[in-house]
N, C-alpha and C. Protein backbone atom coordinates (compact mmCIF):
# COMPACT_ATOMS: atom_id res chain seq x y z
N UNK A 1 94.02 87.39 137.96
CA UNK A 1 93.75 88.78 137.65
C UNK A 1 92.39 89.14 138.23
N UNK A 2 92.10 90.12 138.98
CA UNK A 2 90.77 90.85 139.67
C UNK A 2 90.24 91.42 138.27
N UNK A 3 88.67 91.53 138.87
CA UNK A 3 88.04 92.56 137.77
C UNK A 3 88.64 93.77 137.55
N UNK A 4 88.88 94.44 138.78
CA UNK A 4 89.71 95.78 138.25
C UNK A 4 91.08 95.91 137.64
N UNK A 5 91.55 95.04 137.72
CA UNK A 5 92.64 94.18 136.58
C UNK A 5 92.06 94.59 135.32
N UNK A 6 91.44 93.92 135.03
CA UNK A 6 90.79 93.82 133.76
C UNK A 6 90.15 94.96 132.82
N UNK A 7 89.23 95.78 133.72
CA UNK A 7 88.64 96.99 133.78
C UNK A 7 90.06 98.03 133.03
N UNK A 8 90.73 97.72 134.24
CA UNK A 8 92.17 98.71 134.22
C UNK A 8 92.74 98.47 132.78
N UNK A 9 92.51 97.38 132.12
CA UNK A 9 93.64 96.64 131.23
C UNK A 9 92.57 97.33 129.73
N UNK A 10 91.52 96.93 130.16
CA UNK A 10 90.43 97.00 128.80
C UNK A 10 90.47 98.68 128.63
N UNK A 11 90.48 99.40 129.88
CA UNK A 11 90.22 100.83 129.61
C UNK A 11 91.93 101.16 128.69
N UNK A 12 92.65 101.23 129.24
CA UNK A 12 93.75 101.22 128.53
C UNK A 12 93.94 100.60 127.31
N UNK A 13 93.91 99.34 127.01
CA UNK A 13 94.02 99.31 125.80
C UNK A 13 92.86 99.84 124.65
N UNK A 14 91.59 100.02 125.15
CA UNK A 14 90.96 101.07 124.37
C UNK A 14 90.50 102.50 124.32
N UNK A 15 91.15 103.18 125.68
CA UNK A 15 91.10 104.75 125.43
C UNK A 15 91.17 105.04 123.86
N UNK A 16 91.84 104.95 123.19
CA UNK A 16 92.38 105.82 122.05
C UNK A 16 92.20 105.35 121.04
N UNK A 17 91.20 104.44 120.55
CA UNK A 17 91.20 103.45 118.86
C UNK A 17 91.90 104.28 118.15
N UNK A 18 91.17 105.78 117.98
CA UNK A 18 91.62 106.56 116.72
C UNK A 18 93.37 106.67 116.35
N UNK A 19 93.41 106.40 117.59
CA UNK A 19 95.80 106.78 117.95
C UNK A 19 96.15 105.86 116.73
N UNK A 20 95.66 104.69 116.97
CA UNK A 20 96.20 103.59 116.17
C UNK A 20 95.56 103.07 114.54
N UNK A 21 95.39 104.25 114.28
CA UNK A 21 94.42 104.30 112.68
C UNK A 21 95.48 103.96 111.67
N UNK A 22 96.10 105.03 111.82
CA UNK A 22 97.42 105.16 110.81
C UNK A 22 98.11 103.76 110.77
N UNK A 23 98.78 103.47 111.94
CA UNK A 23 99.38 102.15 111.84
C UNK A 23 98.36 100.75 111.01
N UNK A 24 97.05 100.98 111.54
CA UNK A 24 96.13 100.52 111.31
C UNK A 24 96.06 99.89 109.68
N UNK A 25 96.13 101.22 108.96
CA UNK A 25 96.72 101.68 107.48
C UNK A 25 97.50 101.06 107.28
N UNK A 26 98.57 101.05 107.67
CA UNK A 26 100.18 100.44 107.11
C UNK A 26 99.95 99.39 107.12
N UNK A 27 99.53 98.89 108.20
CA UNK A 27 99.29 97.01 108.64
C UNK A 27 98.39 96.02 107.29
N UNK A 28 97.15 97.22 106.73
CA UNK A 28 96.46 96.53 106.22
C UNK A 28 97.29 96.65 104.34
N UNK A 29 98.08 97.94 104.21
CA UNK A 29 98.35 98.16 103.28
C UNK A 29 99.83 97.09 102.93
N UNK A 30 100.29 96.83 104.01
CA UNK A 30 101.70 95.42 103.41
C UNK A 30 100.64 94.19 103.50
N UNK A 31 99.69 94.13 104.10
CA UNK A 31 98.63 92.70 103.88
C UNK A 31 98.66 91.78 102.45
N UNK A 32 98.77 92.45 101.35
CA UNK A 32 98.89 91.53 100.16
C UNK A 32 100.74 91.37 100.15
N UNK A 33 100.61 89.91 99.77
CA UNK A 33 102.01 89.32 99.26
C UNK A 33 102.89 90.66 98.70
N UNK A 34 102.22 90.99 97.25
CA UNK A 34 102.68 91.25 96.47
C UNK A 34 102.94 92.79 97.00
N UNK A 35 102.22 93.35 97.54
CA UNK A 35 102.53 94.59 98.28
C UNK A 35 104.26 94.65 99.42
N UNK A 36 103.91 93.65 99.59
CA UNK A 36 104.91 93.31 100.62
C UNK A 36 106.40 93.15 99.66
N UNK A 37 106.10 92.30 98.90
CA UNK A 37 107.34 92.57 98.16
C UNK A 37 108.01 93.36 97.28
N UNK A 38 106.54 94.24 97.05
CA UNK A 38 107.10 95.86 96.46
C UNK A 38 107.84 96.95 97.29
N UNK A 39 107.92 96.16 98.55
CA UNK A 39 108.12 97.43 99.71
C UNK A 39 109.41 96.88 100.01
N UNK A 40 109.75 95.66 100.39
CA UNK A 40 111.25 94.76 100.11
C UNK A 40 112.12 94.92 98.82
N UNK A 41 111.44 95.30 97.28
CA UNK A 41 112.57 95.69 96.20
C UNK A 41 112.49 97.62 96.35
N UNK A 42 111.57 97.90 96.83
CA UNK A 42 111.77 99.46 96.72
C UNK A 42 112.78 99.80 98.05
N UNK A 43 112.90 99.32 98.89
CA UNK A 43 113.93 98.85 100.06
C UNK A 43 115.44 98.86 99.46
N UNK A 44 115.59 98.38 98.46
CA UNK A 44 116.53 98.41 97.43
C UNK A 44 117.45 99.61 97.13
N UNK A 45 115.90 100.49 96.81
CA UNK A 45 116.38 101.23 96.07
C UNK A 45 115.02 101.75 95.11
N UNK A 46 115.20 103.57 94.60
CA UNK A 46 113.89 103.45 94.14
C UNK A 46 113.53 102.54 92.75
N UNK A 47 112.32 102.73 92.50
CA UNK A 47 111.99 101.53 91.25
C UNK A 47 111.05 102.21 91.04
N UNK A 48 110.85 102.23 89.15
CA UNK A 48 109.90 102.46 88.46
C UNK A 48 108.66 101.69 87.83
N UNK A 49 107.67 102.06 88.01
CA UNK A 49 106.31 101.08 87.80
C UNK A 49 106.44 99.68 86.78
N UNK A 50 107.14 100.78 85.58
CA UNK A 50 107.52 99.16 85.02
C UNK A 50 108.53 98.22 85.32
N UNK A 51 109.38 98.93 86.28
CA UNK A 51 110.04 97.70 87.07
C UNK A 51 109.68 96.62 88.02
N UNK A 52 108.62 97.51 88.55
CA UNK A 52 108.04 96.70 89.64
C UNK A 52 106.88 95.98 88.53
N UNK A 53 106.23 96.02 87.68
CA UNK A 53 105.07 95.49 87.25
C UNK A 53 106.05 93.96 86.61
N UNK A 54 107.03 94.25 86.33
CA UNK A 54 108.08 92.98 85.67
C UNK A 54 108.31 92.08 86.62
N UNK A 55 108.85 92.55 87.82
CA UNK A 55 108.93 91.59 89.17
C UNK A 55 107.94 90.94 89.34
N UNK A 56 107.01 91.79 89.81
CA UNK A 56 105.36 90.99 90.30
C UNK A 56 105.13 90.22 88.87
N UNK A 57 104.70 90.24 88.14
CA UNK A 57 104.57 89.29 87.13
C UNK A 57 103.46 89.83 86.86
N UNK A 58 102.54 91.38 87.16
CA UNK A 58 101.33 91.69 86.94
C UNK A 58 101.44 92.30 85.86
N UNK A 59 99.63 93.13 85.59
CA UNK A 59 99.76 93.77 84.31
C UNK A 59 99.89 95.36 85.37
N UNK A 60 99.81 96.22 84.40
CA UNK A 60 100.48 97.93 84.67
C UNK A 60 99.02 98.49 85.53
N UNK A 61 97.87 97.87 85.72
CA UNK A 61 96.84 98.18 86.32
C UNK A 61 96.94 97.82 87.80
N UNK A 62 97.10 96.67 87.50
CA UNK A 62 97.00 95.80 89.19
C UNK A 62 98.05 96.25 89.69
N UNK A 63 99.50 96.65 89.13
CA UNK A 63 100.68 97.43 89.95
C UNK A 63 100.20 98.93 90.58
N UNK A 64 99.46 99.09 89.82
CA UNK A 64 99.35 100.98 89.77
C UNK A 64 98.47 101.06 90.95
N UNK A 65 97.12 99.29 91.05
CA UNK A 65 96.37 99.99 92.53
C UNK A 65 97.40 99.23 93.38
N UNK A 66 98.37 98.49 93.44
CA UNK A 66 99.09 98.22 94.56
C UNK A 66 99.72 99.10 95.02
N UNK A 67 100.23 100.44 94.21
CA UNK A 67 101.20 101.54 94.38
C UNK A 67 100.41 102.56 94.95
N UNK A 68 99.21 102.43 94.64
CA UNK A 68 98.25 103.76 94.87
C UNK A 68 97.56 103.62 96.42
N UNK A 69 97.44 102.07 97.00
CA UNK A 69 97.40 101.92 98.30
C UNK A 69 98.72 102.08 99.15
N UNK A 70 99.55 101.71 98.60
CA UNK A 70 100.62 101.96 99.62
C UNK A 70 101.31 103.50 99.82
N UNK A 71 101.15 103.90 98.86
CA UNK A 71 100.63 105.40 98.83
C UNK A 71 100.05 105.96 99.27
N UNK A 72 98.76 105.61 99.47
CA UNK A 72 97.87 106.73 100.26
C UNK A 72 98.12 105.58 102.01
N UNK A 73 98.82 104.62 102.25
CA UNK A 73 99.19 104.41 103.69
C UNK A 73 100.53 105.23 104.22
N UNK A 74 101.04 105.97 103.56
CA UNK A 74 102.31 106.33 103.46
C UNK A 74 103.30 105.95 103.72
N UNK A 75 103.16 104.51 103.56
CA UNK A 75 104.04 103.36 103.11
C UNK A 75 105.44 103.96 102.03
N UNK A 76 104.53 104.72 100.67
CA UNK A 76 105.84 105.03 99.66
C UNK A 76 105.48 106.66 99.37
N UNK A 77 105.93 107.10 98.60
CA UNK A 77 106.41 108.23 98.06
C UNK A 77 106.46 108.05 96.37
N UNK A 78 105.88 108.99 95.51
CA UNK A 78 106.26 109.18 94.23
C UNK A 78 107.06 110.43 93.50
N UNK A 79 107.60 110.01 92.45
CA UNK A 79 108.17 111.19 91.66
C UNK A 79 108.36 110.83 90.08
N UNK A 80 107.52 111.67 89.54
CA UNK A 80 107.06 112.02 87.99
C UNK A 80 108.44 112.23 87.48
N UNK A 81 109.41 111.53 86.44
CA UNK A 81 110.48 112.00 85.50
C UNK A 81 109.98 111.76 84.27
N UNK A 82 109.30 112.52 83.77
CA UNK A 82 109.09 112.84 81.96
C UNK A 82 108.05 111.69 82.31
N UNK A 83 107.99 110.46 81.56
CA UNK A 83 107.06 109.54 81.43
C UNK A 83 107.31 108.67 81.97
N UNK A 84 108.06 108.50 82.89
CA UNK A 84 108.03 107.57 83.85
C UNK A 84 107.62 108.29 85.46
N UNK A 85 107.24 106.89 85.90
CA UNK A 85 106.87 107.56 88.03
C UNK A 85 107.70 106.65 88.65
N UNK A 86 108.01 107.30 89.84
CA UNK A 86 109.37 106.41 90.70
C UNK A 86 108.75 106.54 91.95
N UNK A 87 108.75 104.85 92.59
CA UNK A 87 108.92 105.43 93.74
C UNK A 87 109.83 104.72 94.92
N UNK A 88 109.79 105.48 96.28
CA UNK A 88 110.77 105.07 96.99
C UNK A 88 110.01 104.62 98.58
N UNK A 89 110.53 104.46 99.59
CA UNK A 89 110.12 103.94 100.51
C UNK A 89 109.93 105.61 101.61
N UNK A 90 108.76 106.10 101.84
CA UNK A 90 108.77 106.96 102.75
C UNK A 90 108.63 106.48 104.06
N UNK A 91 108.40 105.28 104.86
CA UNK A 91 108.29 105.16 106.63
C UNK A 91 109.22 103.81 106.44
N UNK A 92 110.43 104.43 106.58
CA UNK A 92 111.94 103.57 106.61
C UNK A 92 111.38 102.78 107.27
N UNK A 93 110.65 102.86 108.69
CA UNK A 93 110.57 101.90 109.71
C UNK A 93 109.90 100.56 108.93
N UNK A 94 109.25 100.76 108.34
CA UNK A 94 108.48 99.47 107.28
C UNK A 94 109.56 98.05 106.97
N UNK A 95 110.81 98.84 106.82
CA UNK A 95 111.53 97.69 106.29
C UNK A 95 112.30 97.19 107.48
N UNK A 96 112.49 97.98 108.12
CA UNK A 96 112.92 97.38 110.13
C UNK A 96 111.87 96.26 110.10
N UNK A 97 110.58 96.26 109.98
CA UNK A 97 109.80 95.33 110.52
C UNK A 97 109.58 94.48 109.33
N UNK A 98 110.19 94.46 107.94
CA UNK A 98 109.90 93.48 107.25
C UNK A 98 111.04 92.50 107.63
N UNK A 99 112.40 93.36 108.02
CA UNK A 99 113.54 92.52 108.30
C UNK A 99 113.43 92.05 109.32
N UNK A 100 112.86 92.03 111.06
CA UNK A 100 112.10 91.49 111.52
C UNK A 100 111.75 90.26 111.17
N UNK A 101 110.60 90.30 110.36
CA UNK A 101 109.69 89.92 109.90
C UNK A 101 110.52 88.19 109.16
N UNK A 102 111.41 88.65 108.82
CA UNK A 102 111.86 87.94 107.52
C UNK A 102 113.02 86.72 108.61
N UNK A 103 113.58 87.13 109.77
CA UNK A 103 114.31 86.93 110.23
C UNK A 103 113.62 85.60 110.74
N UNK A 104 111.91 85.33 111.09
CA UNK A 104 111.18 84.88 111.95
C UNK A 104 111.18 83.11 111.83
């Protein structure tokens, strides 16, 4: 490879950091185990906090900031019914790449 190879290669792959923020987000937000496997049972189908806090084996705190990051990656989606919150999988593509992922 020539320097301008390289030049060529480095300018391109870093024109744009900011492009790749969001993904950036998602990547870091399936990073915990347990995140990851909230996004594989909500894959399912939707699930309510205390469903998911029963799976994980956590208490209703440590679920709520796992839900509240994958949330603000827009990883999931919520919805308030009376006293319960539900949620579901908003960037379908997530579970393409967990199944991917899982296949490996």
């Amino acid at each position: 490879m020539t320097k301008d190879d390289l030049t060529m290669k480095a300018s391109t792959c870093c024109a744009k950091p900011g492009s790749f923020t969001g993904a950036a987000e998602v990547f870091k937000a399936l990073g915990h185990p347990t995140r990851t496997m909230v996004v594989a049972e909500i894959g399912d189908g939707e699930r309510c906090v205390c469903e998911l806090t029963e799976l994980a084996g956590c208490d209703m705190s440590t679920m709520s900031n796992h839900l509240a990051v994958l949330k603000a990656a827009g990883v999931l989606r919520s919805e308030r019914r009376g006293a319960r919150v539900f949620y579901s999988v908003a960037l379908g593509c997530v579970l393409e790449l967990l199944s991917c992922v899982a296949r490996k």
